[in-house]
N, C-alpha and C. Protein backbone atom coordinates (compact mmCIF):
# COMPACT_ATOMS: atom_id res chain seq x y z
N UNK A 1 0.82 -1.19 0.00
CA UNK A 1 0.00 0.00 0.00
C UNK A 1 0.86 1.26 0.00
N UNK A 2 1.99 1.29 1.02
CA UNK A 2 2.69 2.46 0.73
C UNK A 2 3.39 2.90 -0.57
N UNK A 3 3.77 1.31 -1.26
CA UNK A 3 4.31 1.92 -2.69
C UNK A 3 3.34 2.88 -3.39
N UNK A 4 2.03 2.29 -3.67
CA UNK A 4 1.06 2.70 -4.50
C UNK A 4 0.74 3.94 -4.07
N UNK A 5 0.92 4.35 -2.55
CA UNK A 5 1.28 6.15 -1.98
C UNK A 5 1.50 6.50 -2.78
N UNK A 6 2.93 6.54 -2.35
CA UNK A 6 3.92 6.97 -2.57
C UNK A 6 4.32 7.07 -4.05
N UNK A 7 3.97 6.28 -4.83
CA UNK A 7 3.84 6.43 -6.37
C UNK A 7 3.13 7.22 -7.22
N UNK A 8 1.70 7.22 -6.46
CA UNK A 8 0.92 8.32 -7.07
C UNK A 8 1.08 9.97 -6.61
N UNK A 9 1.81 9.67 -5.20
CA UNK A 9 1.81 10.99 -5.18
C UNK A 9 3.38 11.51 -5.61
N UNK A 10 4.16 10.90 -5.71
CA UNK A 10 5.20 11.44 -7.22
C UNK A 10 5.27 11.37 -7.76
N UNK A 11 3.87 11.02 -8.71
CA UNK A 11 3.67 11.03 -9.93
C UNK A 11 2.65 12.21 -10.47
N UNK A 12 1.89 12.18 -9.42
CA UNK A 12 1.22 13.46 -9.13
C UNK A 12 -0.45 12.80 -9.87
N UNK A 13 -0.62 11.82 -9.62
CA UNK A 13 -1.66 11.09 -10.52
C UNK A 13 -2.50 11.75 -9.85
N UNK A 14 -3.71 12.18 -10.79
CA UNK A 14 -4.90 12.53 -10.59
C UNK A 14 -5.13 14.34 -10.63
N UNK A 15 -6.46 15.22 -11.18
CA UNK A 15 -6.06 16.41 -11.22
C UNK A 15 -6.30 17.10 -9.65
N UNK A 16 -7.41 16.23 -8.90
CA UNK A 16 -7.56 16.84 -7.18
C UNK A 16 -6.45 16.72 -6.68
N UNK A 17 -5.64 15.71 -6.75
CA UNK A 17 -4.79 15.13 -5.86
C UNK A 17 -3.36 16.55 -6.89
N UNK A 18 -3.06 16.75 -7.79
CA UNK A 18 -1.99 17.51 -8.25
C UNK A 18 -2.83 19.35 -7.46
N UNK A 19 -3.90 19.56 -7.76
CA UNK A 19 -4.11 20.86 -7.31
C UNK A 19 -4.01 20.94 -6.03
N UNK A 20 -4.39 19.72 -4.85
CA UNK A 20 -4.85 20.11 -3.40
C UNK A 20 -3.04 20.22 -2.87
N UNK A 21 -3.31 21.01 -1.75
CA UNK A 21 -1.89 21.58 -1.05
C UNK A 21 -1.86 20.67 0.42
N UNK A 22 -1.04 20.74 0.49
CA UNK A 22 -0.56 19.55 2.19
C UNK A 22 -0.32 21.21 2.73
N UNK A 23 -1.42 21.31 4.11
CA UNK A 23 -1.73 22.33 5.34
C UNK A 23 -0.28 22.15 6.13
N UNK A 24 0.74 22.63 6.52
CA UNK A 24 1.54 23.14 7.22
C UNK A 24 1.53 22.01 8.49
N UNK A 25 -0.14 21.94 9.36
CA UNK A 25 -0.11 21.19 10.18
C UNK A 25 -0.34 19.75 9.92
N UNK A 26 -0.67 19.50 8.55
CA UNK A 26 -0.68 17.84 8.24
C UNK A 26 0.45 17.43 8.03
N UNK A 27 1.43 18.14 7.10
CA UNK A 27 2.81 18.16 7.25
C UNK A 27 3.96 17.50 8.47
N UNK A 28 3.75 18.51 9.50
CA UNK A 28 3.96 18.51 10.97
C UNK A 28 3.67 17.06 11.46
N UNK A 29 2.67 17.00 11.30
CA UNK A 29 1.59 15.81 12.23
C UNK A 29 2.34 14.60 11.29
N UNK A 30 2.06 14.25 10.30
CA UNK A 30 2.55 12.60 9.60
C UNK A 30 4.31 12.94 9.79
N UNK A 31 5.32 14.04 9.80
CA UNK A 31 6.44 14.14 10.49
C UNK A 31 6.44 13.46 11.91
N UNK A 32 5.94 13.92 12.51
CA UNK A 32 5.84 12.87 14.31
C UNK A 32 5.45 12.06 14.20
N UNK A 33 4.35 11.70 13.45
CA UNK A 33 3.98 10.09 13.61
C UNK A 33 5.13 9.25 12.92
N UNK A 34 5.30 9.63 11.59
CA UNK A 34 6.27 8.83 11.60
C UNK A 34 7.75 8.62 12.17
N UNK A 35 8.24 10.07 12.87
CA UNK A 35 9.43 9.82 13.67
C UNK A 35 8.95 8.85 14.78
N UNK A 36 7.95 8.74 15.24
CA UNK A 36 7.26 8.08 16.34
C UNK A 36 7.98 6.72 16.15
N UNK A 37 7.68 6.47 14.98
CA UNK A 37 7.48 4.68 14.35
C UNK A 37 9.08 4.54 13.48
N UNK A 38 10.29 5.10 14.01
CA UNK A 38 11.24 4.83 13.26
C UNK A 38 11.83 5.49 12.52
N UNK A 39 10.97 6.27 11.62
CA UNK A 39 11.47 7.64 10.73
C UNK A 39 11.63 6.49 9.24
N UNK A 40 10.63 5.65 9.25
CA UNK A 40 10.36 4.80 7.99
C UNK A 40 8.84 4.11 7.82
N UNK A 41 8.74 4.80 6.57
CA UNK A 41 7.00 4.23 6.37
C UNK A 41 7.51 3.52 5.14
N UNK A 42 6.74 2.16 5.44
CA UNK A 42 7.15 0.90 4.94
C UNK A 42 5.26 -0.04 4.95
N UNK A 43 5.43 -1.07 3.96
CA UNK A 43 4.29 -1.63 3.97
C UNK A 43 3.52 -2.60 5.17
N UNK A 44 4.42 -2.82 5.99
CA UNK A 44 3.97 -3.33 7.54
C UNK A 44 3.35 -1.95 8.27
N UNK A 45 4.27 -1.09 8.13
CA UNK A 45 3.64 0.42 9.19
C UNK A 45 2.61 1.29 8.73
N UNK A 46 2.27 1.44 7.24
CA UNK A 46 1.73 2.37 6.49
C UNK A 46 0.46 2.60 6.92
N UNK A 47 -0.43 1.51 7.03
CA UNK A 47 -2.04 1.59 7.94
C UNK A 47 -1.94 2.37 8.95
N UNK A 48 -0.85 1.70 10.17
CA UNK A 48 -1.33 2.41 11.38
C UNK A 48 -0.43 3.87 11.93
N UNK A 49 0.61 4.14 10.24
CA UNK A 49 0.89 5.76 10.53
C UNK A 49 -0.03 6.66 10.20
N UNK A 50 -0.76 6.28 9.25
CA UNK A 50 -2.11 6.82 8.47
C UNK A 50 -3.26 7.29 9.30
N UNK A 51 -3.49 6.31 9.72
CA UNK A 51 -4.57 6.06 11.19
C UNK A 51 -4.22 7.13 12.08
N UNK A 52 -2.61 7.20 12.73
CA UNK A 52 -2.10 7.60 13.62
C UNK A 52 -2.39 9.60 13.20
N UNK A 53 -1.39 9.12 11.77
CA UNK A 53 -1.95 11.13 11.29
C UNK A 53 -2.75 11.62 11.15
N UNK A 54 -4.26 10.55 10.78
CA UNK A 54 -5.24 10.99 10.75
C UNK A 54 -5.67 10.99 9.14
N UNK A 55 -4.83 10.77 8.51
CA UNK A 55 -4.74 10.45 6.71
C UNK A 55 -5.35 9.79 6.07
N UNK A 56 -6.54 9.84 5.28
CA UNK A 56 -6.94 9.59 4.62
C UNK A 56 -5.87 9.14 3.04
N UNK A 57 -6.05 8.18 1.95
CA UNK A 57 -4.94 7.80 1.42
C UNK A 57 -4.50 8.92 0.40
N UNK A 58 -5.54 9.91 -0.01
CA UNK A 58 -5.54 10.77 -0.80
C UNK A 58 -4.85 12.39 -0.14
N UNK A 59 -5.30 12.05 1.01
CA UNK A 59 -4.91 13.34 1.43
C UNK A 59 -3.15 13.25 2.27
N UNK A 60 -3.26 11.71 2.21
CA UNK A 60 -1.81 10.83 2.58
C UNK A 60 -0.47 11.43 0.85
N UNK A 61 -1.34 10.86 0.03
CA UNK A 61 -0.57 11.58 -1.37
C UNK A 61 0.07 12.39 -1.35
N UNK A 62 -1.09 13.50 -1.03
CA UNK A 62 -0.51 15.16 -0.62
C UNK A 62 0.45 15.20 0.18
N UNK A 63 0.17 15.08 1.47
CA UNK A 63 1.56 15.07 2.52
C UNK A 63 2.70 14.43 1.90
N UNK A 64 2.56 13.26 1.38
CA UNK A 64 3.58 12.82 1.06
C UNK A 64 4.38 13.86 -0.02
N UNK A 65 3.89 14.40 -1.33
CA UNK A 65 4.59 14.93 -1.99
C UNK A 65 5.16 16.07 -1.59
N UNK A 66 4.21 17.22 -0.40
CA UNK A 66 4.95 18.29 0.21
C UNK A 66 6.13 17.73 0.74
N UNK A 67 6.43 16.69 1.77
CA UNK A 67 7.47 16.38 2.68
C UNK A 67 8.74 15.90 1.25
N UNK A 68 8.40 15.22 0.29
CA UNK A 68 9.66 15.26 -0.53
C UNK A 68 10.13 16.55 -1.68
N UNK A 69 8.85 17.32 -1.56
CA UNK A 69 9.57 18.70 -2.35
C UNK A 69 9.75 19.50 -1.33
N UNK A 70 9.81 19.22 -0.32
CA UNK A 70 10.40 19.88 1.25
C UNK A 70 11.95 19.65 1.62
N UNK A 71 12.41 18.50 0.86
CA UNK A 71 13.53 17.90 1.16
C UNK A 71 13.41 17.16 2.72
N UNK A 72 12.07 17.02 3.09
CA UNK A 72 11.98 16.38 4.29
C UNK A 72 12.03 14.98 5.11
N UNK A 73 11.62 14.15 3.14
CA UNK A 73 12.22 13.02 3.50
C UNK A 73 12.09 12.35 1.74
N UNK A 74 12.42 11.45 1.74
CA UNK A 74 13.31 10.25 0.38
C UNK A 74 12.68 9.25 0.22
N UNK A 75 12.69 8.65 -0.89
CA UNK A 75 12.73 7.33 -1.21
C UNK A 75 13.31 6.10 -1.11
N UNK A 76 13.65 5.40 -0.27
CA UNK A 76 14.45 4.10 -0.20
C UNK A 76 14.25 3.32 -0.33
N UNK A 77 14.76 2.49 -1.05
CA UNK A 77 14.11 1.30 -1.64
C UNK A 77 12.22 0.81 -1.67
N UNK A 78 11.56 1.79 -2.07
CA UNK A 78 10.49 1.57 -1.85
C UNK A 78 9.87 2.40 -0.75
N UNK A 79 10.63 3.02 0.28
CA UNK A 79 10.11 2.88 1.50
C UNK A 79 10.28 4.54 1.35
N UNK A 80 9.42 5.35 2.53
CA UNK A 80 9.25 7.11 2.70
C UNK A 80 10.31 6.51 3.97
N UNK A 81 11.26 7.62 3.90
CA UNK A 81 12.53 7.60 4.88
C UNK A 81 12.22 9.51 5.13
N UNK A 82 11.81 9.64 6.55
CA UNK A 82 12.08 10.85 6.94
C UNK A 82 14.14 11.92 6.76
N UNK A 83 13.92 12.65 6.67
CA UNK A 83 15.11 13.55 6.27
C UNK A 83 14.85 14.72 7.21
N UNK A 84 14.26 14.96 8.36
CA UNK A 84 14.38 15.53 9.53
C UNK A 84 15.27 15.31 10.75
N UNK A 85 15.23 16.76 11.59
CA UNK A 85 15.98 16.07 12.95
C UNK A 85 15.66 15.24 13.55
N UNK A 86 16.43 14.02 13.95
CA UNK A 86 16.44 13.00 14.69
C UNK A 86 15.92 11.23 14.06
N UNK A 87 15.85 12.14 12.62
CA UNK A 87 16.06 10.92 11.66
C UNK A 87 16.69 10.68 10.22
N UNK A 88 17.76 11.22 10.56
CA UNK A 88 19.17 11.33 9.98
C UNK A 88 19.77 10.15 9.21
């Protein structure tokens, strides 16, 4: 599930999902949850960081693409790797 995120939203699939903006505090919020859980969203964790941020999968897209044109976090092998303090 997280690939298919994470794919559409750097791909930018869809025209809601390319116009809508990731809010400052959704940003913030899936940042802690996932430093919470490792500072790696991966297909075992992806449900219950989602859950945790409050993310819906579409509005999960969004966040996701702000935090990598943020330089906030990467791609690794598949996986969203935070690029914040304390997950280095």
């Amino acid at each position: 599930m997280i690939r298919s995120i994470l794919l559409a939203g750097v791909l930018g699939l869809g025209a809601t999902i390319a116009q809508a903006q990731a809010t400052p505090a959704q940003v913030q919020k899936l940042v802690e949850v996932i430093a919470a859980n490792g500072c790696v969203v991966n297909a075992d964790n992806n449900t219950k960081i989602l859950t945790d941020a409050g993310l819906q999968d579409q509005d999960a897209q969004v966040v996701v693409n702000a935090l990598l044109g943020l330089g906030q976090a990467e791609i690794v092998d598949g996986n969203l790797k935070l690029k914040t303090a304390g997950c280095q």
